[in-house]
N, C-alpha and C. Protein backbone atom coordinates (compact mmCIF):
# COMPACT_ATOMS: atom_id res chain seq x y z
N UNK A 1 0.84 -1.18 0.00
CA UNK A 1 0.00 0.00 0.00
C UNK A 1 0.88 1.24 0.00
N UNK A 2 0.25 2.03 -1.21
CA UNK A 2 1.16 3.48 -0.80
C UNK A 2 1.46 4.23 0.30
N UNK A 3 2.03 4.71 0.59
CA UNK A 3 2.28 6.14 1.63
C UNK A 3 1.26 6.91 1.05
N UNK A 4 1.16 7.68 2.27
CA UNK A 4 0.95 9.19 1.93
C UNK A 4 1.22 10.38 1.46
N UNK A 5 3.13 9.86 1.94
CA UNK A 5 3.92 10.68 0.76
C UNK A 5 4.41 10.39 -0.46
N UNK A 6 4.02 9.02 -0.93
CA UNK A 6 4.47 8.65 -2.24
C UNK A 6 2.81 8.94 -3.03
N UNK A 7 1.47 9.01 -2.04
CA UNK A 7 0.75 9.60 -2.78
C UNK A 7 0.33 10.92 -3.14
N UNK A 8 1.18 11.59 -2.48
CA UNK A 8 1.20 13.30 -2.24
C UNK A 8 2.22 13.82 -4.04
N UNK A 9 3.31 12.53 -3.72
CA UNK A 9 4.37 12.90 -5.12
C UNK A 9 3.62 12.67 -6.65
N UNK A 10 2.62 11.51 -5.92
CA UNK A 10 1.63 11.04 -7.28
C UNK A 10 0.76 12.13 -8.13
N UNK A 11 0.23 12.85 -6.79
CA UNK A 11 -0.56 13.59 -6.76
C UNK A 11 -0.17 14.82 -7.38
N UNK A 12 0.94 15.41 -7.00
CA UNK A 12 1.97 16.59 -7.70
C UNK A 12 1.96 16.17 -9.06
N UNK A 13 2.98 14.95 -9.40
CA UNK A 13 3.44 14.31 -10.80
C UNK A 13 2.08 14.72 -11.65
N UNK A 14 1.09 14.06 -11.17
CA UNK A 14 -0.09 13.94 -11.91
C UNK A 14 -0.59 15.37 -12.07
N UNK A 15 -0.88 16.11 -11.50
CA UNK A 15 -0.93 17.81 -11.37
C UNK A 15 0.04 18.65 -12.36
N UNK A 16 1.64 18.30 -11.90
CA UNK A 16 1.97 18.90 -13.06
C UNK A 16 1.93 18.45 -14.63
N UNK A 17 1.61 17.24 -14.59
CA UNK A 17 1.54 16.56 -16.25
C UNK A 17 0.43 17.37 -16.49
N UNK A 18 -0.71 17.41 -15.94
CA UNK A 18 -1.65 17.75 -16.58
C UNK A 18 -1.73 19.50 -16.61
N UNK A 19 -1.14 20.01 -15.63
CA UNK A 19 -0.72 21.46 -15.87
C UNK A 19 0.14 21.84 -17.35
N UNK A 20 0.93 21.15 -17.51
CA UNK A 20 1.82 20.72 -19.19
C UNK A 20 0.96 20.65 -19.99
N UNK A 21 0.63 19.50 -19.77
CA UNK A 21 -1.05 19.49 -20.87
C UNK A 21 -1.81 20.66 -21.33
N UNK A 22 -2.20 20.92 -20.21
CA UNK A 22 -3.38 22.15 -20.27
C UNK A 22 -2.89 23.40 -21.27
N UNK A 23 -1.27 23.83 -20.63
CA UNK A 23 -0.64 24.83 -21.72
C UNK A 23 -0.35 24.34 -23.03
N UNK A 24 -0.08 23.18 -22.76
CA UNK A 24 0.38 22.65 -24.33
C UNK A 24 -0.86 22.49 -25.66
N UNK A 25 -2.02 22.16 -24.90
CA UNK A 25 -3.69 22.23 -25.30
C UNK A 25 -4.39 23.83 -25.67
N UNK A 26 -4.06 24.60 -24.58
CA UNK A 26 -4.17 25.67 -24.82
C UNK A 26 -3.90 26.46 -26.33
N UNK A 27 -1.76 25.98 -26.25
CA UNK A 27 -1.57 26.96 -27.50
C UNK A 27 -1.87 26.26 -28.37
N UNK A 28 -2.06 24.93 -28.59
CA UNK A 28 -2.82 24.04 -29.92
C UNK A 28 -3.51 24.75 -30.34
N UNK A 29 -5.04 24.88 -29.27
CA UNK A 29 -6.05 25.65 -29.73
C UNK A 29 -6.29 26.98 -29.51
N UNK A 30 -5.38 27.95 -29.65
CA UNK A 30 -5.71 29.26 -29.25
C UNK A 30 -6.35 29.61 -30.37
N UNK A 31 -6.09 29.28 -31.72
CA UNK A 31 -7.00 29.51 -32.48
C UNK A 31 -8.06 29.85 -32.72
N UNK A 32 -8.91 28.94 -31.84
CA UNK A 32 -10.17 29.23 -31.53
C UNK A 32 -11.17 29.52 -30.23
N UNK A 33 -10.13 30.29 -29.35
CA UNK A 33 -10.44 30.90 -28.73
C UNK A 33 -10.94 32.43 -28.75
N UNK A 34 -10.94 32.93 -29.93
CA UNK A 34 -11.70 34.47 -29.99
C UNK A 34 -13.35 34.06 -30.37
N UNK A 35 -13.80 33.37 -31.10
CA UNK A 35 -15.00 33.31 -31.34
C UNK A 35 -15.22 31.84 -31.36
N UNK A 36 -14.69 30.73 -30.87
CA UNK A 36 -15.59 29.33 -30.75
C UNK A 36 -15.56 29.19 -29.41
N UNK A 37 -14.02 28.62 -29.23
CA UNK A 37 -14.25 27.81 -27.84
C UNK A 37 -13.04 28.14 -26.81
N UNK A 38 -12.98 28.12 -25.99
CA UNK A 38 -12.07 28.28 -24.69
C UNK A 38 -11.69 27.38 -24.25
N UNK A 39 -10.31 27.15 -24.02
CA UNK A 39 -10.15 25.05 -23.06
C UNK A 39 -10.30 25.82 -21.60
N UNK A 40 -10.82 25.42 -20.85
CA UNK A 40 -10.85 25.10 -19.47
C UNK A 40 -10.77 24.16 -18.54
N UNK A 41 -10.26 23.16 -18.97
CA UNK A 41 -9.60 21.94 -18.38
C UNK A 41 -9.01 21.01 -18.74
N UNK A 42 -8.32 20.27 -18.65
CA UNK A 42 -7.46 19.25 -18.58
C UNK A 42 -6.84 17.97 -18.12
N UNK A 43 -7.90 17.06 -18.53
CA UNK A 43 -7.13 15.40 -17.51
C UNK A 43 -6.90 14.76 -18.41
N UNK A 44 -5.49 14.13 -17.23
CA UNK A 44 -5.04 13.05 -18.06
C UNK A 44 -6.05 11.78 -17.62
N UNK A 45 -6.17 10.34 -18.10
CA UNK A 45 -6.25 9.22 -17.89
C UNK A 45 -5.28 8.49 -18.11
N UNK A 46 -5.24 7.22 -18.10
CA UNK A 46 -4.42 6.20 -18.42
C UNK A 46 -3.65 6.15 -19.67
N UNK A 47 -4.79 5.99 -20.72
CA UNK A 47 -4.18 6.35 -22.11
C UNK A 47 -4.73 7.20 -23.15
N UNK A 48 -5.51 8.42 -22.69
CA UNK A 48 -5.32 9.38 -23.32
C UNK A 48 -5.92 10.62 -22.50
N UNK A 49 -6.08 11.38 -22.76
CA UNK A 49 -5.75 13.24 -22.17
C UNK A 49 -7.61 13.80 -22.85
N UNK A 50 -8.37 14.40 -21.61
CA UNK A 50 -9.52 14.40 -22.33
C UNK A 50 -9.20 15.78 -21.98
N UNK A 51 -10.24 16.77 -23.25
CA UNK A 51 -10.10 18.32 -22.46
C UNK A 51 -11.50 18.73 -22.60
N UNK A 52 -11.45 19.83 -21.84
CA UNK A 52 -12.87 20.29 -21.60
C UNK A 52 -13.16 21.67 -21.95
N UNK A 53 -14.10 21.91 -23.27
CA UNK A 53 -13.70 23.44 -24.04
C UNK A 53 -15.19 24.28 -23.52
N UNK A 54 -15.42 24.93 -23.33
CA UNK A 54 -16.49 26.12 -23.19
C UNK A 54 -16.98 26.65 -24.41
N UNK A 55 -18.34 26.87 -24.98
CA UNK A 55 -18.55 27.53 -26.13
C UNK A 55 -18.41 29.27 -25.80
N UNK A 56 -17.80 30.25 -26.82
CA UNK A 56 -17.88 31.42 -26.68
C UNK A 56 -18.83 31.95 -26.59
N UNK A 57 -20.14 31.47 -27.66
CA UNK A 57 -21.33 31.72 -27.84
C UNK A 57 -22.48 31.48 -26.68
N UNK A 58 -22.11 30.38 -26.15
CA UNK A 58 -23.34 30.02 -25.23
C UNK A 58 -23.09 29.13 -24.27
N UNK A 59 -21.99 29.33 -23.70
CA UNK A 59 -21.50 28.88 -22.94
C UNK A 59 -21.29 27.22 -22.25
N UNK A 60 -21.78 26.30 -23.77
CA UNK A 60 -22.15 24.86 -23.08
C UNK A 60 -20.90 24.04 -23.13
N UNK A 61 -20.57 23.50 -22.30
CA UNK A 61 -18.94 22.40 -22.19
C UNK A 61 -19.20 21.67 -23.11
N UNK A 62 -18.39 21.36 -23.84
CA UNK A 62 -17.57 20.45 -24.49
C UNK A 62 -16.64 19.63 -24.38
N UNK A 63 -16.49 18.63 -24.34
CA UNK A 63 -15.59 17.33 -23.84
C UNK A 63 -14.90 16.55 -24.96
N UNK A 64 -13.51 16.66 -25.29
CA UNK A 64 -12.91 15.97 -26.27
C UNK A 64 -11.79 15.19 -25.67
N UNK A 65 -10.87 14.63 -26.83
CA UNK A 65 -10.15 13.83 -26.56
C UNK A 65 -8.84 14.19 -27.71
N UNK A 66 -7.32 14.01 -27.55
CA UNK A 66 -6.09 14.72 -27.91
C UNK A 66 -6.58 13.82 -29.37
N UNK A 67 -7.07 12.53 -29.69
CA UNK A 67 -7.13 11.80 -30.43
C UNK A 67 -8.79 12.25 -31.25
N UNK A 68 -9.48 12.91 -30.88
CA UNK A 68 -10.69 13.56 -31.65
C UNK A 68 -11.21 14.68 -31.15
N UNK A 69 -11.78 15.42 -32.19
CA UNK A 69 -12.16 17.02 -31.23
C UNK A 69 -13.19 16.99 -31.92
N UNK A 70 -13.78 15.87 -32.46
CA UNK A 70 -15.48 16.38 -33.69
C UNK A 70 -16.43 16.30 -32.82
N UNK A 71 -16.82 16.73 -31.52
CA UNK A 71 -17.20 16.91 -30.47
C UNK A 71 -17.42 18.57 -30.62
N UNK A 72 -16.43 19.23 -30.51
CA UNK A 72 -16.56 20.31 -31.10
C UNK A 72 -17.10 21.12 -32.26
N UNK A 73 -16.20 20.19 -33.35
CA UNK A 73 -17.81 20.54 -34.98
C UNK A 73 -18.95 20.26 -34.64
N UNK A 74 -19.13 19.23 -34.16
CA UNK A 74 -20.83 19.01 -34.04
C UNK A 74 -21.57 19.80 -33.50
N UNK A 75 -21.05 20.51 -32.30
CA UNK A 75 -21.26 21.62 -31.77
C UNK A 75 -21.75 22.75 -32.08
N UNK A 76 -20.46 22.76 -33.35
CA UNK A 76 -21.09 24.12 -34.08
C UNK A 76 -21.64 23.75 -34.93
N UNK A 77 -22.45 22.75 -35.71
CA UNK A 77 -22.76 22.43 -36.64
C UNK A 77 -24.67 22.61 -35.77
N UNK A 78 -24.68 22.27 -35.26
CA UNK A 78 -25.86 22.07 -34.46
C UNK A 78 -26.34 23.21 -33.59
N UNK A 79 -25.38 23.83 -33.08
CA UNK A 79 -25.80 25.44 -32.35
C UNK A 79 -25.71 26.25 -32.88
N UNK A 80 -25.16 26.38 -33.81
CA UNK A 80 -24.47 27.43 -34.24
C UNK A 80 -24.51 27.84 -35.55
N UNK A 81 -25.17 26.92 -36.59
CA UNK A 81 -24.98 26.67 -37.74
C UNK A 81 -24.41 27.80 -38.87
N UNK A 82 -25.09 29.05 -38.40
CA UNK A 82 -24.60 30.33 -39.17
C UNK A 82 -22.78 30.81 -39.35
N UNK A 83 -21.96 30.04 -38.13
CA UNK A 83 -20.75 30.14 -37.86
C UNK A 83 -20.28 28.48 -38.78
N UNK A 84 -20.75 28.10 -38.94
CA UNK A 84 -20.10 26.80 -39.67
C UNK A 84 -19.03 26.49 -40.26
N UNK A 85 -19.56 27.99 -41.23
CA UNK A 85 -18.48 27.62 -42.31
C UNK A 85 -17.19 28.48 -42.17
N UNK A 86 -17.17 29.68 -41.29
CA UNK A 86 -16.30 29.93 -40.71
C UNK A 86 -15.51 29.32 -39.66
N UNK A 87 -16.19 28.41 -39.27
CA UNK A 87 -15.20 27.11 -37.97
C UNK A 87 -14.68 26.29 -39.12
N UNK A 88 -15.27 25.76 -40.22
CA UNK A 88 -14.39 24.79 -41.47
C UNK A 88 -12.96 25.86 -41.79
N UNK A 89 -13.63 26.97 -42.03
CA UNK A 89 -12.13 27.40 -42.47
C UNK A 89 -11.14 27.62 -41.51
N UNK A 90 -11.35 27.85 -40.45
CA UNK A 90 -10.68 28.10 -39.53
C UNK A 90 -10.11 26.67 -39.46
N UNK A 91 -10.28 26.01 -39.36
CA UNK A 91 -9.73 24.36 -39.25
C UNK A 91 -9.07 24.19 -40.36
N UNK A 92 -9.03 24.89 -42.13
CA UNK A 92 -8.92 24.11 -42.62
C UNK A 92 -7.04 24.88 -42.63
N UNK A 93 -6.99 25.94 -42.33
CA UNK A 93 -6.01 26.85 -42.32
C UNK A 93 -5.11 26.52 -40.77
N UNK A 94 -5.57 26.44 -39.90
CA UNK A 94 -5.22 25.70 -39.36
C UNK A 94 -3.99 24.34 -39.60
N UNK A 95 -4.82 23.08 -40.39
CA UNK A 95 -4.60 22.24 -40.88
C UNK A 95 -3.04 22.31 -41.81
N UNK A 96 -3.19 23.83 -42.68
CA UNK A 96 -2.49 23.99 -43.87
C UNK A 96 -1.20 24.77 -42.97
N UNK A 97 -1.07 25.10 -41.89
CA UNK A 97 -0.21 25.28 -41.05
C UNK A 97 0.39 24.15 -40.78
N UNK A 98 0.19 23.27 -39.73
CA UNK A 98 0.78 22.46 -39.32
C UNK A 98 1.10 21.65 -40.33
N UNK A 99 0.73 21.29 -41.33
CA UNK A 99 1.37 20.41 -42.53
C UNK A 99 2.61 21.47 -43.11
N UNK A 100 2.14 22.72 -43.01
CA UNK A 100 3.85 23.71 -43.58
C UNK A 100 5.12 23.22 -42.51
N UNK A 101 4.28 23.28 -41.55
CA UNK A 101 5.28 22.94 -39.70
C UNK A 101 5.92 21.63 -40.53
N UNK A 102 5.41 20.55 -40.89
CA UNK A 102 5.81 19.18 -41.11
C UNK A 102 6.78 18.86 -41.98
N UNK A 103 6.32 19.57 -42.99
CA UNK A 103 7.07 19.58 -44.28
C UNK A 103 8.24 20.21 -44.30
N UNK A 104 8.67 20.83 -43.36
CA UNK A 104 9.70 22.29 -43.02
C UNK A 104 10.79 20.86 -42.30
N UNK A 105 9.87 20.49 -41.04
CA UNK A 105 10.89 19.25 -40.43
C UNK A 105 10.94 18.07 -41.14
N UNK A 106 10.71 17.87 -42.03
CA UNK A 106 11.57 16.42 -42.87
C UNK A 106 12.00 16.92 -43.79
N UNK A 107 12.27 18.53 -44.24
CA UNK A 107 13.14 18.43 -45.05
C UNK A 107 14.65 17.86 -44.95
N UNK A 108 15.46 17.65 -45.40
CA UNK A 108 16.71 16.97 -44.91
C UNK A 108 17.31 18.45 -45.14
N UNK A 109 18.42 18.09 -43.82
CA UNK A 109 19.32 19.45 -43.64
C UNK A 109 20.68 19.23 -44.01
N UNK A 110 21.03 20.18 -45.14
CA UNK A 110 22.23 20.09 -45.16
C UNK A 110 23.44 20.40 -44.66
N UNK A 111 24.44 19.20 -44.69
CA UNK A 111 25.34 19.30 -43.66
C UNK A 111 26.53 19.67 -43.97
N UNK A 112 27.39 20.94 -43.73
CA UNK A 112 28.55 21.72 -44.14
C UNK A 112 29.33 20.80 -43.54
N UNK A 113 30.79 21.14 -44.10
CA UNK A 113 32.11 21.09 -43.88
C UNK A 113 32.16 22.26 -42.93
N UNK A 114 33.27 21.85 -42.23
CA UNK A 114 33.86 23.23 -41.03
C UNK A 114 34.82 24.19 -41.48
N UNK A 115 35.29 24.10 -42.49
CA UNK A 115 35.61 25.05 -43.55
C UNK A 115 34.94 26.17 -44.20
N UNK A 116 33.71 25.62 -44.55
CA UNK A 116 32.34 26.09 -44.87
C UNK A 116 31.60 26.77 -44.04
N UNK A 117 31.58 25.91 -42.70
CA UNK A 117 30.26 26.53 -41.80
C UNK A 117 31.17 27.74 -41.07
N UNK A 118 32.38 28.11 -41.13
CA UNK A 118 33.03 29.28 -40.65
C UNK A 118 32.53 30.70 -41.43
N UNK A 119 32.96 30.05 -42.82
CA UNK A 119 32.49 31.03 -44.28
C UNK A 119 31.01 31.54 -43.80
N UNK A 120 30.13 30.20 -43.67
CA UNK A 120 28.72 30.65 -43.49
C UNK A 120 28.48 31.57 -42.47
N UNK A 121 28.83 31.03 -41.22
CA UNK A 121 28.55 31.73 -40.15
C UNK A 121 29.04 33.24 -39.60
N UNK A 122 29.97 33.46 -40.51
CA UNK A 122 30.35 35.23 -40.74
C UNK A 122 31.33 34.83 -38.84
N UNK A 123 31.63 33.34 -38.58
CA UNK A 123 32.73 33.06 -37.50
C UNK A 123 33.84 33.74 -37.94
N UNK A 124 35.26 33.03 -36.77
CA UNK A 124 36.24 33.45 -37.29
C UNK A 124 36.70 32.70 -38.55
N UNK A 125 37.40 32.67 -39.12
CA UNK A 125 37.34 31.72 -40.31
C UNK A 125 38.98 31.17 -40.08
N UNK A 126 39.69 30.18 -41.01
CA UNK A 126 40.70 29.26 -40.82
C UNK A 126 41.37 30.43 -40.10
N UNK A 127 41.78 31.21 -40.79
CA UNK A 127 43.33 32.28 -41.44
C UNK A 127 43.21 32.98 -40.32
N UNK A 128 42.16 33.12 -39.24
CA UNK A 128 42.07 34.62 -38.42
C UNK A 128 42.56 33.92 -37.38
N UNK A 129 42.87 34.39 -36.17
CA UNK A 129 43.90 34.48 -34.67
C UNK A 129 42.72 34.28 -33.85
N UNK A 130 42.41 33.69 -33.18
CA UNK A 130 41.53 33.46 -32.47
C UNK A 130 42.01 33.66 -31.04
N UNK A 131 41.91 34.40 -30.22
CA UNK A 131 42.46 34.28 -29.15
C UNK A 131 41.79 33.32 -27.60
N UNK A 132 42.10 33.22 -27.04
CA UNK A 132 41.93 33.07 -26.02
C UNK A 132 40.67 33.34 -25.12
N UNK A 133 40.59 34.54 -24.75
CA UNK A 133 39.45 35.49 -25.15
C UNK A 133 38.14 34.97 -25.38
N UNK A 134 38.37 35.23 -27.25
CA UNK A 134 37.32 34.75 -27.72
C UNK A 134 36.42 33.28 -27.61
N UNK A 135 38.00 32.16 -27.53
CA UNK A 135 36.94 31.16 -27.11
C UNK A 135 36.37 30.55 -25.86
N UNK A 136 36.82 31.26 -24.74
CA UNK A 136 36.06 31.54 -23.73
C UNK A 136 34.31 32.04 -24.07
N UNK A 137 34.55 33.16 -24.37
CA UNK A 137 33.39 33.91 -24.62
C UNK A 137 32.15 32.82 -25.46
N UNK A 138 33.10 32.18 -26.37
CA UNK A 138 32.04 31.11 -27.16
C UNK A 138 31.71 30.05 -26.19
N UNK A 139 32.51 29.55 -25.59
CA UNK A 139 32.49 28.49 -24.81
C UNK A 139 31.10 28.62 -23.56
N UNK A 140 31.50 29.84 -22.82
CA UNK A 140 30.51 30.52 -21.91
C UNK A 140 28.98 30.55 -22.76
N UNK A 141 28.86 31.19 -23.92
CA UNK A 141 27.64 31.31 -24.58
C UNK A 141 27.02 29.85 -25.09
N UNK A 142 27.92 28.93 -25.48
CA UNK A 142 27.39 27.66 -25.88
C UNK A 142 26.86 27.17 -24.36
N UNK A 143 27.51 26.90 -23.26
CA UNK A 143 27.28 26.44 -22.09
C UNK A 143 25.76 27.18 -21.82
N UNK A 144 25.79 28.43 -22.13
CA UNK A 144 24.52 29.33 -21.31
C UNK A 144 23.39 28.43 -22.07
N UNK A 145 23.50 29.01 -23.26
CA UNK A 145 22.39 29.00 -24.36
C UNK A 145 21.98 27.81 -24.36
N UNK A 146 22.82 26.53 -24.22
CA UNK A 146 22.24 25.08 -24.54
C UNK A 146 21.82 24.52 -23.34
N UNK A 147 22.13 25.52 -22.35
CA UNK A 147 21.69 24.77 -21.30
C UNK A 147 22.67 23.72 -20.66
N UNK A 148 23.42 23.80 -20.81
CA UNK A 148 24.35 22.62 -20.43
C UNK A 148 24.95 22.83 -18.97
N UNK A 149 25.45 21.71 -18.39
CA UNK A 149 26.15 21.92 -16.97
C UNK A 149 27.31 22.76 -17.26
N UNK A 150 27.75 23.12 -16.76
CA UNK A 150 29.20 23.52 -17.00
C UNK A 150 30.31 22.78 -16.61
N UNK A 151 30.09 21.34 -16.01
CA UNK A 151 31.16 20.54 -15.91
C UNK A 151 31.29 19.77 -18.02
N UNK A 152 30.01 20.39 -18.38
CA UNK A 152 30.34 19.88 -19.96
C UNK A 152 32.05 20.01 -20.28
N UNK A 153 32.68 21.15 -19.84
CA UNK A 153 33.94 21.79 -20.69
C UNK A 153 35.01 21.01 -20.19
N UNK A 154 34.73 19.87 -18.75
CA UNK A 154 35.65 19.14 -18.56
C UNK A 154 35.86 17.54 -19.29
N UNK A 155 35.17 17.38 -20.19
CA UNK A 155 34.60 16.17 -20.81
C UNK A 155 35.85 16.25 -21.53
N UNK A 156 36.53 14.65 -21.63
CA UNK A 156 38.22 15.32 -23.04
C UNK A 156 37.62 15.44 -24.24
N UNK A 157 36.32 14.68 -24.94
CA UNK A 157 36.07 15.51 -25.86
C UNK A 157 35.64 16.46 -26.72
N UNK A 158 35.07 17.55 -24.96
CA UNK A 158 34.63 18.35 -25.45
C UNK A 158 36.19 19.67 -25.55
N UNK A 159 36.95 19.03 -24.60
CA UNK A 159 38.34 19.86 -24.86
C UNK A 159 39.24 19.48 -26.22
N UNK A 160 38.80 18.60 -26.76
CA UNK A 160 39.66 18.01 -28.58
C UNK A 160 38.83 19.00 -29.39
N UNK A 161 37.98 19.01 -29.20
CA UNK A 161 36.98 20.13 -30.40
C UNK A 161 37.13 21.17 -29.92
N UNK A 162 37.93 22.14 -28.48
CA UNK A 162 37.86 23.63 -28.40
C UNK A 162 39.16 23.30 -28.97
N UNK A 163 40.16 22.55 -28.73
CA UNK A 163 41.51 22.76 -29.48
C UNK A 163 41.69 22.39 -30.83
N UNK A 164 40.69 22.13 -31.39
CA UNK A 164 41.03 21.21 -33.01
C UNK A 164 41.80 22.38 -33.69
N UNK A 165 41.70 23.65 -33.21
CA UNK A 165 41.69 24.93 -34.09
C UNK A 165 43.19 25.41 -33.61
N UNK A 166 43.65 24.82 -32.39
CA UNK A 166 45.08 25.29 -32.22
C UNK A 166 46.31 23.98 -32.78
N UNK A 167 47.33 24.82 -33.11
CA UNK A 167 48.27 24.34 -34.06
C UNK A 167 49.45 23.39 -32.63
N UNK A 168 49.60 22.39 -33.22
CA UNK A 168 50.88 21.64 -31.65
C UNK A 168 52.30 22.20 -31.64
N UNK A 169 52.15 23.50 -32.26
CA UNK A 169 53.79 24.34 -32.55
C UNK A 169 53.59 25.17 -31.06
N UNK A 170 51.81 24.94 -30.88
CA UNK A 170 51.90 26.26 -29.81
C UNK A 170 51.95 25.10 -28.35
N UNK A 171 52.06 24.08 -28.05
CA UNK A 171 52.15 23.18 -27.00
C UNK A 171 50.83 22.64 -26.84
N UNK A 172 49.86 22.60 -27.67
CA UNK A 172 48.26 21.44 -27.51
C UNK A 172 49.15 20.74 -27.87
């Protein structure tokens, strides 16, 4: 039998998933939050996430699921009918978004040479002096920006790739 405090952690876990949810549901559908529907809640179950939308118009709940929302058309198809065909388009544009989103991520990315990606990146390039200095400053900004621990810079190979760029005349 559980604790009380392993059901208190359950209880949190489960709270914040579904707090995640709720924002993550939210910006899905902000879309149609000026003139259809509003999410106002959020549970998870076992195996799938139901949400609970408000009509703008007339305030009656709506109950869907991450896996169907025609709970919602029907809605407006049936209350609302004069808004119809403005909820189709709104969906259908919608739709023609997230397929741009899709199509954007499987394009295949092409992958430079480090010769190249210096050129590209307006970096320092082969020929320039790089000091000391500077790759601190990069080092610090990669650490910030990616989020990384900062014991990252003690890893040896993350110290072979800050030195790939110094010459063994100078003692690397």
């Amino acid at each position: 039998m559980a604790t009380s405090r392993e059901m208190s952690e359950t209880l949190e876990t489960n709270s914040d998933r579904e707090q995640e949810a709720f924002n993550a549901a939210k910006e899905k559908y902000s879309f149609l939050a000026e003139k259809f529907f509003t999410l106002s809640a959020v549970s998870i179950k076992s195996r799938d996430t139901s949400m609970e939308f408000r009509c703008v118009s007339c305030g009656k709940k709506q109950t869907v699921t991450t896996s169907s929302t025609s709970n919602l058309r029907r809605h407006v198809r049936g209350a609302h009918a004069g808004l119809c065909q403005e909820y189709e388009q709104l969906w259908d544009c919608q739709k023609r978004k997230a397929s741009q989103t899709e199509d954007n991520a499987k394009r295949p990315k092409i992958q430079t040479n480090l010769r190249n990606f210096f050129a590209l990146s307006g970096s320092a390039s082969a020929t320039q002096l790089v000091t000391q200095k500077v790759i601190d400053q990069k080092v610090l900004a990669f650490v910030v920006q990616t989020n990384q621990p900062f014991s990252v810079v003690e890893h040896k190979s993350f110290q072979d790739l800050v030195l790939l760029g110094k010459s063994k005349k100078e003692g690397y």
